[in-house]
N, C-alpha and C. Protein backbone atom coordinates (compact mmCIF):
# COMPACT_ATOMS: atom_id res chain seq x y z
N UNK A 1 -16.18 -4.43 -9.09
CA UNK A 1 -14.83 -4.82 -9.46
C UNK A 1 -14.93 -5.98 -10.45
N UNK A 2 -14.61 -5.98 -11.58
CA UNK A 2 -14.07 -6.86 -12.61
C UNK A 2 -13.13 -8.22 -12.13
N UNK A 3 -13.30 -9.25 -13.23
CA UNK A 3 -12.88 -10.62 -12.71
C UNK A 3 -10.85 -10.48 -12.80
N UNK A 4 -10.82 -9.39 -13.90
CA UNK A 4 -8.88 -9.27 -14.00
C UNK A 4 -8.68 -8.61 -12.63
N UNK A 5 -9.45 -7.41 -12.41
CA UNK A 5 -9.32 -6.72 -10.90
C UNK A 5 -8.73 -7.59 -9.81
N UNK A 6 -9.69 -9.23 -9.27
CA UNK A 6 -9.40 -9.85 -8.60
C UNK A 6 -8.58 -10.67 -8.84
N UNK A 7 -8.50 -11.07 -9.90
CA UNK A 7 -6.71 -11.79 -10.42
C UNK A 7 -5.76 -11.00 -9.83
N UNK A 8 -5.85 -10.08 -10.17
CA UNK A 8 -4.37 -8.58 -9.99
C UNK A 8 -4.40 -9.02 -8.57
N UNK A 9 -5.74 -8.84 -7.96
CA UNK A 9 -5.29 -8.07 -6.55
C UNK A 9 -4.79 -9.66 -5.80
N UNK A 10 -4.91 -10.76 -6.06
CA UNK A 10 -5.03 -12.07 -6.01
C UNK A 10 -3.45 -12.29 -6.19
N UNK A 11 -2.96 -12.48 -7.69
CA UNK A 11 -1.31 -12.31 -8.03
C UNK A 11 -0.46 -11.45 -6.86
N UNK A 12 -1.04 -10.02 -7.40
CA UNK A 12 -0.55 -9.20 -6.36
C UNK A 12 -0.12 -9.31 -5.01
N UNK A 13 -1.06 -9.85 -4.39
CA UNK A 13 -0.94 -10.17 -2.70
C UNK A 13 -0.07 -11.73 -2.82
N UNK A 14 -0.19 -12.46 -3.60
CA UNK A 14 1.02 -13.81 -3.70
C UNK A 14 2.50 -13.34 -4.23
N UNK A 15 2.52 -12.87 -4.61
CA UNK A 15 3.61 -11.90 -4.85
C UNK A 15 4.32 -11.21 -4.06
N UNK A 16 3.69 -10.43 -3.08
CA UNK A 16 4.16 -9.60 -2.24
C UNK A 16 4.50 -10.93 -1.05
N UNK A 17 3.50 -11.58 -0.69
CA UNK A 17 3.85 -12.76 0.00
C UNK A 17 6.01 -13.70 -0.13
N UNK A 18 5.80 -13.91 -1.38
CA UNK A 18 6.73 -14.44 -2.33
C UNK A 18 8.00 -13.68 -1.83
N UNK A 19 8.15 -12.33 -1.99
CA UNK A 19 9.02 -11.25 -1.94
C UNK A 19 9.14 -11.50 -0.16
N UNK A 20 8.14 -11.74 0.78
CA UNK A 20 8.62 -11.48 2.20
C UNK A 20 9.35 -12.59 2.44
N UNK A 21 9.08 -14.27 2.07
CA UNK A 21 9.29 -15.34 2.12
C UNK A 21 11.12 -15.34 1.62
N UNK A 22 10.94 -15.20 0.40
CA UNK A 22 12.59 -14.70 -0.21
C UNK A 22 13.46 -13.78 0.96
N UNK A 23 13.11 -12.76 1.07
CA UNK A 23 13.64 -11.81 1.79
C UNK A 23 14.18 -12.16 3.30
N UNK A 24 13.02 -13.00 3.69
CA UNK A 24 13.27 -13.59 5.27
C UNK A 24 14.24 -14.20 5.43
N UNK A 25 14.11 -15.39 4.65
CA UNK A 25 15.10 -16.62 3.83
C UNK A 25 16.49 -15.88 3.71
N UNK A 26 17.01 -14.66 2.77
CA UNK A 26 18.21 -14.47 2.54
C UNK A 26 18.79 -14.26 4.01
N UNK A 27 17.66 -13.17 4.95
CA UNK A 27 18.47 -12.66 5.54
C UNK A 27 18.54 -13.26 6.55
N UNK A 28 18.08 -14.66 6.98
CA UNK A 28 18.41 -15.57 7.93
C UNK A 28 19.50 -16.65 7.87
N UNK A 29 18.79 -17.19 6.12
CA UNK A 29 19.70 -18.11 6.25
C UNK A 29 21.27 -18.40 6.49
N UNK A 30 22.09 -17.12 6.33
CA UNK A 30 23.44 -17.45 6.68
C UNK A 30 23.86 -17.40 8.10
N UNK A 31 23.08 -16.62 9.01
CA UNK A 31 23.31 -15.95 10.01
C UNK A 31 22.96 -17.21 10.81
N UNK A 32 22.05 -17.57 10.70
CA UNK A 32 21.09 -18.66 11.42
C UNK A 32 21.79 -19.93 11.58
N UNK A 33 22.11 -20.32 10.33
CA UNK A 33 22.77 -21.90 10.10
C UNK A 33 24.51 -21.45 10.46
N UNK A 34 25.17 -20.07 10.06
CA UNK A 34 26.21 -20.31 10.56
C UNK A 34 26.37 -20.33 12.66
N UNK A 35 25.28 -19.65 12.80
CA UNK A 35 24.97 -19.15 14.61
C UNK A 35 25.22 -20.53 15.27
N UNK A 36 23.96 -21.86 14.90
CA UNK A 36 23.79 -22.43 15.09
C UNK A 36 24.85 -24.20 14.68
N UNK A 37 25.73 -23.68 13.78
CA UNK A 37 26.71 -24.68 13.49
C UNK A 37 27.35 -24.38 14.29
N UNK A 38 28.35 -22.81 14.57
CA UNK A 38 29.29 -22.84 15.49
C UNK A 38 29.29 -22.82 16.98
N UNK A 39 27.75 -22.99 17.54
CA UNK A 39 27.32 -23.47 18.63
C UNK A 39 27.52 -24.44 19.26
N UNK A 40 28.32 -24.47 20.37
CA UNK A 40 28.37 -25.97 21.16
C UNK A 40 27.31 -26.64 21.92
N UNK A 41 26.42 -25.95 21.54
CA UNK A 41 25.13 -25.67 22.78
C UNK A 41 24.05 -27.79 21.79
N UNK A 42 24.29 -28.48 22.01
CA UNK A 42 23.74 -29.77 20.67
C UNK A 42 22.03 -29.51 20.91
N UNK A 43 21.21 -28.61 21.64
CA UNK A 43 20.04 -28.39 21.54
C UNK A 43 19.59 -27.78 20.12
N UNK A 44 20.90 -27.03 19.94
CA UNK A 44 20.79 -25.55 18.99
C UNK A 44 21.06 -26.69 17.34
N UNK A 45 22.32 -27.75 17.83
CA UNK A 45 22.58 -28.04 16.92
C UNK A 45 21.36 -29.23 16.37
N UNK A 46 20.61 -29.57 17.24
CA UNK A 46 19.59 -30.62 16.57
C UNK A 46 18.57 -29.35 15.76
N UNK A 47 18.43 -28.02 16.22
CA UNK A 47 17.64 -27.70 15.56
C UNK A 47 18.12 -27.08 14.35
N UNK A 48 19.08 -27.89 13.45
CA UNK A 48 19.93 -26.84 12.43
C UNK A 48 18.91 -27.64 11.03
N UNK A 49 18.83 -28.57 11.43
CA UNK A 49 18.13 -29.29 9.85
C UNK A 49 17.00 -29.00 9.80
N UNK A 50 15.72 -28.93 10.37
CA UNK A 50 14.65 -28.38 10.35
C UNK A 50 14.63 -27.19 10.26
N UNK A 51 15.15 -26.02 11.29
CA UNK A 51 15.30 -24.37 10.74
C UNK A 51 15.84 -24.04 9.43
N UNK A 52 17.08 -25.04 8.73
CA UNK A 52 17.69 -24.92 7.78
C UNK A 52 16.52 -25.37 6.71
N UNK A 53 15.78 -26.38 6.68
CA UNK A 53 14.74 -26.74 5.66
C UNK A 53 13.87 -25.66 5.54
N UNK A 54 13.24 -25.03 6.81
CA UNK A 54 12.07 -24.05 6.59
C UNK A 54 12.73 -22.61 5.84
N UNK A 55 14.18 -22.19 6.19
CA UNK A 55 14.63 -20.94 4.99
C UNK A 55 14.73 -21.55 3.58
N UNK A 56 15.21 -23.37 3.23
CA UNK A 56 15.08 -23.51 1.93
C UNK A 56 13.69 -22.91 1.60
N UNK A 57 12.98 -23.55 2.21
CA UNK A 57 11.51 -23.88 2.10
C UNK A 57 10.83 -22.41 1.18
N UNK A 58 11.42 -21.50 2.40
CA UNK A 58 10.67 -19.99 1.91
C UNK A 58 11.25 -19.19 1.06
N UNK A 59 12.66 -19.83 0.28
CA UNK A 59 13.21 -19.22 -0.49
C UNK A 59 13.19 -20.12 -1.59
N UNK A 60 12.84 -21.20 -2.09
CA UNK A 60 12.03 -21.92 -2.90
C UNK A 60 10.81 -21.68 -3.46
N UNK A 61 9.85 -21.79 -2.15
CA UNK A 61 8.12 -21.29 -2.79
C UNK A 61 8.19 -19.67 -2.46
N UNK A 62 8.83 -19.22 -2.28
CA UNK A 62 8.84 -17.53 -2.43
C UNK A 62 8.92 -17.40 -3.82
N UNK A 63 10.59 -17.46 -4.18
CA UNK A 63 10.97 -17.88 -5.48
C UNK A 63 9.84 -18.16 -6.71
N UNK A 64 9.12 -19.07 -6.52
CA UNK A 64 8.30 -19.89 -7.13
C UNK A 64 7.01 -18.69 -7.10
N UNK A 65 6.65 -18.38 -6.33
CA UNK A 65 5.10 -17.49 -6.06
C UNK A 65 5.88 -16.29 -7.04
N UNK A 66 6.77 -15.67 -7.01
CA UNK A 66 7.43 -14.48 -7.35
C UNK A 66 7.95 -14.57 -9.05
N UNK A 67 7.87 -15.94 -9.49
CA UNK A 67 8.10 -16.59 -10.81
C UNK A 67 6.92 -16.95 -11.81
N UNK A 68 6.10 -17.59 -10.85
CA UNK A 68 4.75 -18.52 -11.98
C UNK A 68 3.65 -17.20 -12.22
N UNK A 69 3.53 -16.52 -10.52
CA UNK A 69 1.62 -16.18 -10.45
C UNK A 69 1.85 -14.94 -11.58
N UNK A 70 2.95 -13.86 -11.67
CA UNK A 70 2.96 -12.58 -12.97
C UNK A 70 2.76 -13.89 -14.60
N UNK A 71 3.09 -14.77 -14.38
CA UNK A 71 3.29 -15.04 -15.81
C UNK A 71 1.78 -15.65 -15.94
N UNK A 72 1.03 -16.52 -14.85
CA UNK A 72 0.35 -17.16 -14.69
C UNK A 72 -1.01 -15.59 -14.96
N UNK A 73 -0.83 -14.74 -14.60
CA UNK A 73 -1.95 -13.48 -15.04
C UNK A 73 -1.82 -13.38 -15.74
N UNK A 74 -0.97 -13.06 -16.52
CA UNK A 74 -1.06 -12.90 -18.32
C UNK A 74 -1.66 -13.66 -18.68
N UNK A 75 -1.34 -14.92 -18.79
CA UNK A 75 -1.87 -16.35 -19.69
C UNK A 75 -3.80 -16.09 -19.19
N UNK A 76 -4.12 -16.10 -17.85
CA UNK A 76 -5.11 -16.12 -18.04
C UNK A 76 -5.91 -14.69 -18.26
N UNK A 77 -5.36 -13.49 -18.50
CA UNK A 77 -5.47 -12.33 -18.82
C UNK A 77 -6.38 -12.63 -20.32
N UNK A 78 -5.60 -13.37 -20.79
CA UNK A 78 -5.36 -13.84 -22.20
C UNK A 78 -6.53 -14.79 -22.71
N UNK A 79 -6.57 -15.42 -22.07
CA UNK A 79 -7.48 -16.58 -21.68
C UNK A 79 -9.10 -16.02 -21.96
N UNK A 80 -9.09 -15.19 -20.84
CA UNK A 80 -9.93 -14.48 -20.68
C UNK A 80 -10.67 -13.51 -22.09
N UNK A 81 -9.82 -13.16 -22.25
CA UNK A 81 -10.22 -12.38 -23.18
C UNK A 81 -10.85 -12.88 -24.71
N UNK A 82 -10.49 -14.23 -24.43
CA UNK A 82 -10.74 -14.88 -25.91
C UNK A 82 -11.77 -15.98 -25.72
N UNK A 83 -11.69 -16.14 -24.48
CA UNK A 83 -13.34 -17.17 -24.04
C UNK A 83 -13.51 -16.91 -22.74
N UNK A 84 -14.59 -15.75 -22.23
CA UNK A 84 -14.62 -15.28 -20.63
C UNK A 84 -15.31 -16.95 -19.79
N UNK A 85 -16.39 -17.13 -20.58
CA UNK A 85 -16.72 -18.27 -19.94
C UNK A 85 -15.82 -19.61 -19.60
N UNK A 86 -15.25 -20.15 -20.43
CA UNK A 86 -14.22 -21.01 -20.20
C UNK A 86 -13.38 -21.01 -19.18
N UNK A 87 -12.51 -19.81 -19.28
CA UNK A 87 -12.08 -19.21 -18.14
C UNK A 87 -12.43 -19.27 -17.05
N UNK A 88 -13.18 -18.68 -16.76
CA UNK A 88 -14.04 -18.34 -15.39
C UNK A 88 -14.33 -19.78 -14.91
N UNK A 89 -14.77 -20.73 -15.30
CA UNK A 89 -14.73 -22.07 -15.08
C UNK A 89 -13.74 -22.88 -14.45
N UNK A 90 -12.78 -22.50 -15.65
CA UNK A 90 -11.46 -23.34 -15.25
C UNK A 90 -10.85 -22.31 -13.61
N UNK A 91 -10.65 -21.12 -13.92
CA UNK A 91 -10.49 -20.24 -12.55
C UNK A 91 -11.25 -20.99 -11.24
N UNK A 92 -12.16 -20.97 -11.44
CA UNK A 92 -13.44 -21.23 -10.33
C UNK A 92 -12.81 -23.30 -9.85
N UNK A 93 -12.30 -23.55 -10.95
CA UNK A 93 -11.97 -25.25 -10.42
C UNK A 93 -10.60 -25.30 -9.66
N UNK A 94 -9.87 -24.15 -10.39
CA UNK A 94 -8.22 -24.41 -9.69
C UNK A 94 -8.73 -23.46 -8.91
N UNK A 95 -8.96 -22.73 -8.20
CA UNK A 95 -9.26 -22.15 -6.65
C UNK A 95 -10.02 -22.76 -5.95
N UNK A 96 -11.14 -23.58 -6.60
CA UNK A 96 -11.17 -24.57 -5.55
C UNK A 96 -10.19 -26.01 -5.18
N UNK A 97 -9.84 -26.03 -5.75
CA UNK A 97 -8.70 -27.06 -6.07
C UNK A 97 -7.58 -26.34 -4.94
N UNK A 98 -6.99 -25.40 -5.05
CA UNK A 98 -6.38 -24.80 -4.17
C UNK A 98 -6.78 -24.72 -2.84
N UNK A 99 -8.26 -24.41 -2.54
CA UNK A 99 -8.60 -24.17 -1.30
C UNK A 99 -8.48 -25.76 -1.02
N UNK A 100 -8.87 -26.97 -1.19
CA UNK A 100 -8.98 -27.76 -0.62
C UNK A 100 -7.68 -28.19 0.11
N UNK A 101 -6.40 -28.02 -1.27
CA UNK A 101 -5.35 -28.32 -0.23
C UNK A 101 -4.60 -28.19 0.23
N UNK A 102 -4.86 -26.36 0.25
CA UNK A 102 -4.54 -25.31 1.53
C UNK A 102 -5.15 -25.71 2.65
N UNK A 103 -6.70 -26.20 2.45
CA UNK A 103 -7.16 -26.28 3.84
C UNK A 103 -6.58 -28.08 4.66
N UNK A 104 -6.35 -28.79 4.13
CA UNK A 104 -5.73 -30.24 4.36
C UNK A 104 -4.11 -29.53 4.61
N UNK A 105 -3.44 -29.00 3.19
CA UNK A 105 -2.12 -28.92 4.25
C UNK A 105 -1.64 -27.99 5.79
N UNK A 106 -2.99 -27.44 5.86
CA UNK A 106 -2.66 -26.82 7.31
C UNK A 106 -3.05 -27.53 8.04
N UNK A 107 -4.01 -28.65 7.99
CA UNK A 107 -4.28 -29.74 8.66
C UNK A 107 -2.74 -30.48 9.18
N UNK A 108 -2.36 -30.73 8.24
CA UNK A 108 -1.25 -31.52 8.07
C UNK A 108 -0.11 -30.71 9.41
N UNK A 109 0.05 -30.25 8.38
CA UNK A 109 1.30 -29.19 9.42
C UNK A 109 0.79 -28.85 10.97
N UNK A 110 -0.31 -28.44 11.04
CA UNK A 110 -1.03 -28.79 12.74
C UNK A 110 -0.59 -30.07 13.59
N UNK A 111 -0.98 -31.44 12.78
CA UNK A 111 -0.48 -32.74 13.37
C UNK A 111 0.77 -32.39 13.78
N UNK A 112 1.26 -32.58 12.27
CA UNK A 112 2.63 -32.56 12.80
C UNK A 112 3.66 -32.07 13.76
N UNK A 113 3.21 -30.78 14.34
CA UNK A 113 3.56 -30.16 15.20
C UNK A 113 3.15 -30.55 16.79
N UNK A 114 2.28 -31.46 16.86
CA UNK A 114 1.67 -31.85 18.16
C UNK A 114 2.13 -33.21 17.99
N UNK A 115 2.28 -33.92 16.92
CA UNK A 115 4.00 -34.70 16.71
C UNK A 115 5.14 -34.58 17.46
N UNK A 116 5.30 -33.61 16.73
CA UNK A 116 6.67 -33.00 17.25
C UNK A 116 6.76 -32.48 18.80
N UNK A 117 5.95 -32.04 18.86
CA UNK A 117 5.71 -31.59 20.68
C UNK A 117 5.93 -32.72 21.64
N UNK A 118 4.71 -33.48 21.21
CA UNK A 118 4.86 -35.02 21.97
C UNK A 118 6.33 -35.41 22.10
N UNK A 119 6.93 -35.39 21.29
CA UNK A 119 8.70 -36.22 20.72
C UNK A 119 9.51 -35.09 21.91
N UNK A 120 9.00 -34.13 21.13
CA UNK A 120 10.35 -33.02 22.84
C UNK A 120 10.00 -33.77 23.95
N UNK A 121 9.18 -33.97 24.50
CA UNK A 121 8.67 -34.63 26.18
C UNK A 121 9.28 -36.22 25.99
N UNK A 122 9.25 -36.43 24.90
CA UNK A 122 9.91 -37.91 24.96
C UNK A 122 10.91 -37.83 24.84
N UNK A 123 11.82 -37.94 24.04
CA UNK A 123 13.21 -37.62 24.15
C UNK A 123 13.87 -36.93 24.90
N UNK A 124 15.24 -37.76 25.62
CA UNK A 124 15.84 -37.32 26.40
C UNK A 124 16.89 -36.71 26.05
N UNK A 125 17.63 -36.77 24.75
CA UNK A 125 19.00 -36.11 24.64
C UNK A 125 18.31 -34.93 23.98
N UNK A 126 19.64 -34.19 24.32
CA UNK A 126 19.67 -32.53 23.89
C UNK A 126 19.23 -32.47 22.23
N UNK A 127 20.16 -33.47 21.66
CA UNK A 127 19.91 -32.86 19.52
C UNK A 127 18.75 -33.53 20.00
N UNK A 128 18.55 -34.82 20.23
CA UNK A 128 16.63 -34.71 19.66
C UNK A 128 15.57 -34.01 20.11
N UNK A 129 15.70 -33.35 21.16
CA UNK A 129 14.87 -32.49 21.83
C UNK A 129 14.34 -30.79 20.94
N UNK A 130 16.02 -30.81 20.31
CA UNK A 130 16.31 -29.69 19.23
C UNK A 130 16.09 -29.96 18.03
N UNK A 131 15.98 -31.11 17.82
CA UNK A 131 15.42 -31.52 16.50
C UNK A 131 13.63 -31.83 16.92
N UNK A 132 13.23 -32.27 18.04
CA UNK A 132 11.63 -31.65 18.06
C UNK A 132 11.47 -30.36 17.72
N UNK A 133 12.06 -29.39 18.37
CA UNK A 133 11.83 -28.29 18.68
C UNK A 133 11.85 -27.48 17.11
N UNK A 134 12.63 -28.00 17.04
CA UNK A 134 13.02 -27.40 15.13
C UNK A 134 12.03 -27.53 14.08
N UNK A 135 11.48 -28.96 14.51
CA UNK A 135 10.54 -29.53 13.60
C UNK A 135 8.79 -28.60 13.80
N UNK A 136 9.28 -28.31 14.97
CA UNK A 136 7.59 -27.28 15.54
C UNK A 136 7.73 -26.22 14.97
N UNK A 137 8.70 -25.57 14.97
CA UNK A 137 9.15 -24.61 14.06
C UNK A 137 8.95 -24.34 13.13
N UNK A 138 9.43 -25.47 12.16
CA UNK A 138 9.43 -25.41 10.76
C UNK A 138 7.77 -25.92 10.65
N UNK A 139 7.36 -26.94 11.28
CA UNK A 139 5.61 -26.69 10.88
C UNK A 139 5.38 -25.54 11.41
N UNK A 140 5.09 -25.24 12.34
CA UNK A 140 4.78 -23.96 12.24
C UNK A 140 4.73 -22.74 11.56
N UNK A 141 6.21 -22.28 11.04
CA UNK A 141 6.28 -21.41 9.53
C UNK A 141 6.04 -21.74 8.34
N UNK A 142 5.73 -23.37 8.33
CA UNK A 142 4.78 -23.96 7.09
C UNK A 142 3.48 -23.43 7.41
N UNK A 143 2.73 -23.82 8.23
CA UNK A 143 1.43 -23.54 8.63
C UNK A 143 1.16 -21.73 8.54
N UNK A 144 2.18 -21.02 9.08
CA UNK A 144 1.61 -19.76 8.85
C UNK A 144 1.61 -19.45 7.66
N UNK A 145 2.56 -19.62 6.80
CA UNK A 145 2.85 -19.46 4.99
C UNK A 145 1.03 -20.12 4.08
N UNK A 146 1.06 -21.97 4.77
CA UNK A 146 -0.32 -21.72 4.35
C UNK A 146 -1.42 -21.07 4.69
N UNK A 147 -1.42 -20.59 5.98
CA UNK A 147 -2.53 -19.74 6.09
C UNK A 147 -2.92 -18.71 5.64
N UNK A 148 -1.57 -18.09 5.19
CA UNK A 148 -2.11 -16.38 4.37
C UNK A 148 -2.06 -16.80 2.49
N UNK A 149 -1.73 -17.85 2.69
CA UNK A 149 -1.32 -18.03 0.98
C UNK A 149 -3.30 -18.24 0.72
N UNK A 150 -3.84 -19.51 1.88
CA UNK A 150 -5.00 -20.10 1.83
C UNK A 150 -6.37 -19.12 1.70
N UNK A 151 -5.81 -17.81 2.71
CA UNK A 151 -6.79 -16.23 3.18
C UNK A 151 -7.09 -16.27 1.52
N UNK A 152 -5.86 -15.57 0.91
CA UNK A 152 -6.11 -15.03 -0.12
C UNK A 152 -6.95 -15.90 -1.14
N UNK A 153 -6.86 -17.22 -1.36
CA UNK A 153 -7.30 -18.28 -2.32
C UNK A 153 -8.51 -18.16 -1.84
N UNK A 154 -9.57 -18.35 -0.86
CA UNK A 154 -11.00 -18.18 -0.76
C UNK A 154 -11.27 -16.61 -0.73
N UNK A 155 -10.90 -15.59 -0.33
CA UNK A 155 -11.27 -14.41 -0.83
C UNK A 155 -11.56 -14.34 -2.38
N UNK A 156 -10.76 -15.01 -3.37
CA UNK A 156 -10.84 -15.01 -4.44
C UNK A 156 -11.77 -15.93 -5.02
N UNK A 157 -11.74 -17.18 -4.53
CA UNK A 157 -12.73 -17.97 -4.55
C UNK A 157 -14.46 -17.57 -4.33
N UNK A 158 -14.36 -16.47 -3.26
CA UNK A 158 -15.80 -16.29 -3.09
C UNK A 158 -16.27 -15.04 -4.14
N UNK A 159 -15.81 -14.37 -4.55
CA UNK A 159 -15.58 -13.37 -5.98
C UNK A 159 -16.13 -14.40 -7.00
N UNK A 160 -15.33 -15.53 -7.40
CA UNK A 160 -15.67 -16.46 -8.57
C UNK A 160 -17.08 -17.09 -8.23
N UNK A 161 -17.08 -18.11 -7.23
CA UNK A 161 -18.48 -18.19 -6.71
C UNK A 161 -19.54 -16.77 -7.12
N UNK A 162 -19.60 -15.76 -6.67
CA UNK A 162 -20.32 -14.54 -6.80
C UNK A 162 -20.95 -14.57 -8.48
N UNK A 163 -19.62 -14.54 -8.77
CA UNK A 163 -19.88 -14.55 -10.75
C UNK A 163 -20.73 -15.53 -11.62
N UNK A 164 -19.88 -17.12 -10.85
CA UNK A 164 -20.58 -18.06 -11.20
C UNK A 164 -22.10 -18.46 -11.33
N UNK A 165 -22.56 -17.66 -10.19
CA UNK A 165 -24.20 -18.01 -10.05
C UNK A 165 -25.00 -17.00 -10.88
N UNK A 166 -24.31 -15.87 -11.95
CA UNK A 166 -24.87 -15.46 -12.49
C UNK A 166 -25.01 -15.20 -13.97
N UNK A 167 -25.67 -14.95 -14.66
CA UNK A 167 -25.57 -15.40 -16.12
C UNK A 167 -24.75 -14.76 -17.06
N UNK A 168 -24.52 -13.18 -16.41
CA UNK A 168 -23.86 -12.41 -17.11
C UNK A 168 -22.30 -12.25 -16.37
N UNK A 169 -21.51 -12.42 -17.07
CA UNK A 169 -20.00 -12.67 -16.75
C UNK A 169 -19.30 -11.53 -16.19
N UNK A 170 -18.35 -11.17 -15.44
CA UNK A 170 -18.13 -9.85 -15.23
C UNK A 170 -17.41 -9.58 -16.81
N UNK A 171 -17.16 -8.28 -16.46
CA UNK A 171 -16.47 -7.45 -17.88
C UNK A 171 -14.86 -7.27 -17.56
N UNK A 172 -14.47 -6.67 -18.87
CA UNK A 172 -13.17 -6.38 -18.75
C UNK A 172 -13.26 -4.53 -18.76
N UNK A 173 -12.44 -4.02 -17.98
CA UNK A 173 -12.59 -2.64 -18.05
C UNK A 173 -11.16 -1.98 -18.91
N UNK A 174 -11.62 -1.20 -20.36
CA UNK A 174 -10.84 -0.72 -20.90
C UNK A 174 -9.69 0.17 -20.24
């Protein structure tokens, strides 16, 4: 398999990602935030700002994955084609660059959630208990978003690695 091959299949799978993230997002967010506003239940209502951030969240970087990575293949489609080595370089630095802080922000979002856990057992009223609870949540669907965004970035990463250690560059297939 060729180095555009793993771009494609790379874009491709952030993309499709992008499209579930959007999709989730539309079809929650009204249902969800209106469910939970007209709720008297104040557990439900502490958890309206955190659930409400994590549908911005996935209809933002959905948005965003579904916007940059098609335009972002061309350019380096392009790239490619007019200096493979260069390329392949710069590829090989922003995926690692990526993996590092895919692998730190799932770090992150882990804490935070055992944060947030701790805070439910502490707090005694209902919204803050729902606003822990919300907040585990929303790390949580941060943390899973980085984890498959992160899968794909070292799969691709270890492809570039592969190439890198050898003298002859992959090809482009007509």
């Amino acid at each position: 398999m060729d180095f555009i091959q793993q771009l494609q299949i790379w874009v491709k799978g952030d993309v499709t990602q992008g499209k579930m993230m959007v999709g989730t997002a539309i079809v929650l967010l009204l249902p969800v935030l209106i469910g939970i506003m007209r709720s008297s239940n104040t557990l439900l209502q502490g958890m309206l700002i955190p659930v409400g951030l994590l549908l911005v969240m996935n209809l933002g970087y959905g948005s965003y994955l579904l916007l940059s990575r098609p335009k972002a293949l061309v350019q380096i489609e392009t790239q490619f084609r007019k200096d493979p080595e260069k390329t392949m370089k710069h590829e090989l630095t922003r995926a690692k660059t990526e993996d590092k802080s895919y692998g730190l922000s799932k770090s992150v979002w882990a804490v935070l959630m055992v944060i947030s856990a701790v805070l439910y057992f502490v707090f005694t009223k209902n919204y803050y208990k729902g606003l822990a609870l919300g907040l585990i949540g929303m790390f949580f669907g941060m943390l899973i978003i980085d984890a498959f965004l992160h899968d794909r970035v070292k799969q691709y990463l270890t492809k570039l690695d592969g190439w890198s250690n050898f003298k002859e560059l992959p090809t482009i297939n007509p």
